[in-house]
N, C-alpha and C. Protein backbone atom coordinates (compact mmCIF):
# COMPACT_ATOMS: atom_id res chain seq x y z
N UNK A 1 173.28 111.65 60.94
CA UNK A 1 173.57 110.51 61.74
C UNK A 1 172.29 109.68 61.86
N UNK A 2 172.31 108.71 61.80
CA UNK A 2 171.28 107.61 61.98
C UNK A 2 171.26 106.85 63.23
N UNK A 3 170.32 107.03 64.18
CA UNK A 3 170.18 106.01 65.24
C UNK A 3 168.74 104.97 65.17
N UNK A 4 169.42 104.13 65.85
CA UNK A 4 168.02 103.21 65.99
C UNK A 4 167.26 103.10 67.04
N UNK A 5 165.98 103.26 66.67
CA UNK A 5 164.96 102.88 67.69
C UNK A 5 164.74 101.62 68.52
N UNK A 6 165.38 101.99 69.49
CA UNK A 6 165.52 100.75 70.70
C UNK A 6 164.07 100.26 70.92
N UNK A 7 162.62 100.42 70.77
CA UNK A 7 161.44 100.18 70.63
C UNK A 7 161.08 99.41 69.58
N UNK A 8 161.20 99.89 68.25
CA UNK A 8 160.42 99.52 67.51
C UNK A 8 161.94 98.58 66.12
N UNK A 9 162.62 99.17 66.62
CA UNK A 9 163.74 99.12 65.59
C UNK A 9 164.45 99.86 64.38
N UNK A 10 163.31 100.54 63.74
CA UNK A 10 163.46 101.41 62.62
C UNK A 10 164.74 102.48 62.62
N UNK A 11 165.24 102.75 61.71
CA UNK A 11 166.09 103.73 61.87
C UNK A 11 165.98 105.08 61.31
N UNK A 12 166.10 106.06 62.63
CA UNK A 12 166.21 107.86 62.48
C UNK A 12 167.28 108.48 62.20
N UNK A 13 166.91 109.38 61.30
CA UNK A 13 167.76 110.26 60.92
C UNK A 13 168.43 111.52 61.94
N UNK A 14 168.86 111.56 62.69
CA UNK A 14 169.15 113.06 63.54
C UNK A 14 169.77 113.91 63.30
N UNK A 15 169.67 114.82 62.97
CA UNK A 15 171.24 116.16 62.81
C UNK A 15 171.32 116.58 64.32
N UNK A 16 172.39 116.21 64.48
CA UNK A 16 173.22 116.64 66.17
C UNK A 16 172.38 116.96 67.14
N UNK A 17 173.10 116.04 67.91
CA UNK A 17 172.70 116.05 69.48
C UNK A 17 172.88 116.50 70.31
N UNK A 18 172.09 116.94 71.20
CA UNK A 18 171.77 118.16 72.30
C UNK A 18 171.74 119.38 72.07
N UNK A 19 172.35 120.06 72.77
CA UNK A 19 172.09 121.39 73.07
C UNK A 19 173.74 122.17 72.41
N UNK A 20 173.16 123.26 71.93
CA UNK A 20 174.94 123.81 71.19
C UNK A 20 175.38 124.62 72.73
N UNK A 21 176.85 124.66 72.49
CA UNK A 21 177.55 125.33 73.60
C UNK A 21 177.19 126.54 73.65
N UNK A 22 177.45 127.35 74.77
CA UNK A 22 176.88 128.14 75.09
C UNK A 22 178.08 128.94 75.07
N UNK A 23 178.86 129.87 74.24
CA UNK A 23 180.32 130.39 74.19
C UNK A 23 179.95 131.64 74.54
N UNK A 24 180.56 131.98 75.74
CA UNK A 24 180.96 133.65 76.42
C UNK A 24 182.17 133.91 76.19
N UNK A 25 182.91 135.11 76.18
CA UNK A 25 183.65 135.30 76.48
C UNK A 25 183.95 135.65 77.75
N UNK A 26 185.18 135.26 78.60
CA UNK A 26 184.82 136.00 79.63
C UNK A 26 185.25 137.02 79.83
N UNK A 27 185.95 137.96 79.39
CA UNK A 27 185.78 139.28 79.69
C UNK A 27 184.42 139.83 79.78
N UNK A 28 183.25 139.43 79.15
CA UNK A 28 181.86 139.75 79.81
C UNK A 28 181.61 139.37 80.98
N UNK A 29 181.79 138.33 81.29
CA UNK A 29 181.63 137.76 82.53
C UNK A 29 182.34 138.80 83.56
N UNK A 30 183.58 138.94 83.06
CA UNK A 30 184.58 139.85 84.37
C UNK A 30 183.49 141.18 84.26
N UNK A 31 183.44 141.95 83.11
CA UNK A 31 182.61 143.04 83.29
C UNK A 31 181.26 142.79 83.80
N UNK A 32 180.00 141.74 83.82
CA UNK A 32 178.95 141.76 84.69
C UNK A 32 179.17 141.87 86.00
N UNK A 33 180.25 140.99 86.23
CA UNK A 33 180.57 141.04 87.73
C UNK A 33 181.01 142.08 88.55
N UNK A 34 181.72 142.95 87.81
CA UNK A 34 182.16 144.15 88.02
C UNK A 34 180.84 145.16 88.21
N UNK A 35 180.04 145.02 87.53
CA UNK A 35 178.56 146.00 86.99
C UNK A 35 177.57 145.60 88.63
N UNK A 36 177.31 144.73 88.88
CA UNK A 36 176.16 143.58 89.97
C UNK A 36 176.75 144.07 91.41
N UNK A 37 175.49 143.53 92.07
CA UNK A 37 176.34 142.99 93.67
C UNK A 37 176.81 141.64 93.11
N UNK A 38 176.48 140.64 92.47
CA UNK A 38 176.63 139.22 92.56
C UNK A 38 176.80 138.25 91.70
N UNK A 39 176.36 137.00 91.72
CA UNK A 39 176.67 136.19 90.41
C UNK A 39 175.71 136.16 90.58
N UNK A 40 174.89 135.71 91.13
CA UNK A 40 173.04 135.70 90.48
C UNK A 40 172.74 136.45 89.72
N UNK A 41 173.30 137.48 89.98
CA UNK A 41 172.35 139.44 89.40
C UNK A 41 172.82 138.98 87.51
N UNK A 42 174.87 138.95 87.71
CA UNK A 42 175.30 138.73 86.96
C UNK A 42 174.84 138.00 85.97
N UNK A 43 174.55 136.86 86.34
CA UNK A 43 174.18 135.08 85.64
C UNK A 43 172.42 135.99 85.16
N UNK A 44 171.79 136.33 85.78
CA UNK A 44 170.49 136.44 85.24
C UNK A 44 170.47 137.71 83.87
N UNK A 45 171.84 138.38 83.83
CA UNK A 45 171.98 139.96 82.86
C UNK A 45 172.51 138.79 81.79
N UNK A 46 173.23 137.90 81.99
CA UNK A 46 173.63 137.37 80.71
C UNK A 46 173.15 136.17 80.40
N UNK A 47 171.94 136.11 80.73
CA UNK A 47 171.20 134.64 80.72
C UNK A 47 171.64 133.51 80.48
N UNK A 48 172.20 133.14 81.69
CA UNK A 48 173.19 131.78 82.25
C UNK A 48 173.04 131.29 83.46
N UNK A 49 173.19 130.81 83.81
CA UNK A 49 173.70 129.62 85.47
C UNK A 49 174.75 130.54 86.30
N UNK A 50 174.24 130.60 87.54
CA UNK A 50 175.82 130.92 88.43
C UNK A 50 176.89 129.86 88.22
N UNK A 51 176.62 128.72 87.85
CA UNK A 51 177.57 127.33 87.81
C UNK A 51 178.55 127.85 86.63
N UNK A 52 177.70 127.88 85.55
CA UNK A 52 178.21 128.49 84.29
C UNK A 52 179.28 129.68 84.58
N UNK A 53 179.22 130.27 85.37
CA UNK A 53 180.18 131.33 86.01
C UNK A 53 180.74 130.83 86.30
N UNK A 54 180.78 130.53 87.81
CA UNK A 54 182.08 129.57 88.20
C UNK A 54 182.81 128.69 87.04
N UNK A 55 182.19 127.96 86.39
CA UNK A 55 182.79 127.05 85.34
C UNK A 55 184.01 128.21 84.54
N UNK A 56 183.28 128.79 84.63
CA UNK A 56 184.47 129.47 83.36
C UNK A 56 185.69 130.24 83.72
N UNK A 57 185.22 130.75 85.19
CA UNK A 57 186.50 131.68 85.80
C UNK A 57 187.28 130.41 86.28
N UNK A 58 186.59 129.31 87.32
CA UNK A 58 188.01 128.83 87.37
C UNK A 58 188.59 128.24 86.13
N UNK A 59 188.17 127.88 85.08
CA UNK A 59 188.96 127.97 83.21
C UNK A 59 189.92 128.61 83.56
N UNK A 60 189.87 129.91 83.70
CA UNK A 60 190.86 131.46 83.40
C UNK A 60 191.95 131.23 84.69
N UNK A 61 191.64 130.50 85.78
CA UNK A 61 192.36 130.67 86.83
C UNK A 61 191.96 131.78 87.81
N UNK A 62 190.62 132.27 87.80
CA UNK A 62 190.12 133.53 88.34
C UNK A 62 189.24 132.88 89.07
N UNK A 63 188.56 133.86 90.29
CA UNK A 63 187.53 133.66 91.78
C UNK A 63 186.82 134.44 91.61
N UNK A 64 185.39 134.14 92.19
CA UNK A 64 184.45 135.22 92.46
C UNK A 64 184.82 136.17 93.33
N UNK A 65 185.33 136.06 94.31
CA UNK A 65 186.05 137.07 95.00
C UNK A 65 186.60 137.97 94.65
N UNK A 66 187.43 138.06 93.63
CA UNK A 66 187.99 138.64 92.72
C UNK A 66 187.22 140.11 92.34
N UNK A 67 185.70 139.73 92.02
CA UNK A 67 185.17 140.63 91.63
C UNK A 67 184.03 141.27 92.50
N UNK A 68 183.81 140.81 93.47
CA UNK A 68 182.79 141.09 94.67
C UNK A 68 183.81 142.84 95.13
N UNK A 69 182.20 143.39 95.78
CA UNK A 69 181.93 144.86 95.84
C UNK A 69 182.50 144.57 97.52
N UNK A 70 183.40 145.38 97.67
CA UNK A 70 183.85 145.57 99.59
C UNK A 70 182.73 146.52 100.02
């Protein structure tokens, strides 16, 4: 892909932009959570975001609650 330099004008070449997805499955996710007290503990064993958690269970239709220790 070619963009242009809003500065100078010239035009760059880029191969793809940003950052690649970050694909879990979540049945890992269900099993860290299961393993932890928490989503922090969780999120830091599978080197990710607590957000990134949340993001994906509610995907599935699933809660952190769900998997929290009584």
């Amino acid at each position: 892909m070619k963009v242009r330099c809003p500065n100078c004008g010239s035009e760059v070449v880029v191969s793809g932009l940003g950052r690649k997805p970050f694909n879990m499955p979540v049945t890992n996710i269900c099993d860290e959570l299961r393993l932890h007290t928490g989503p922090a503990e969780a999120a830091e064993t599978l080197g990710c975001s607590k957000a990134y958690l949340y993001k994906l269970l509610k995907a599935e239709g699933l809660k952190m609650k769900d998997f929290t220790k009584k």
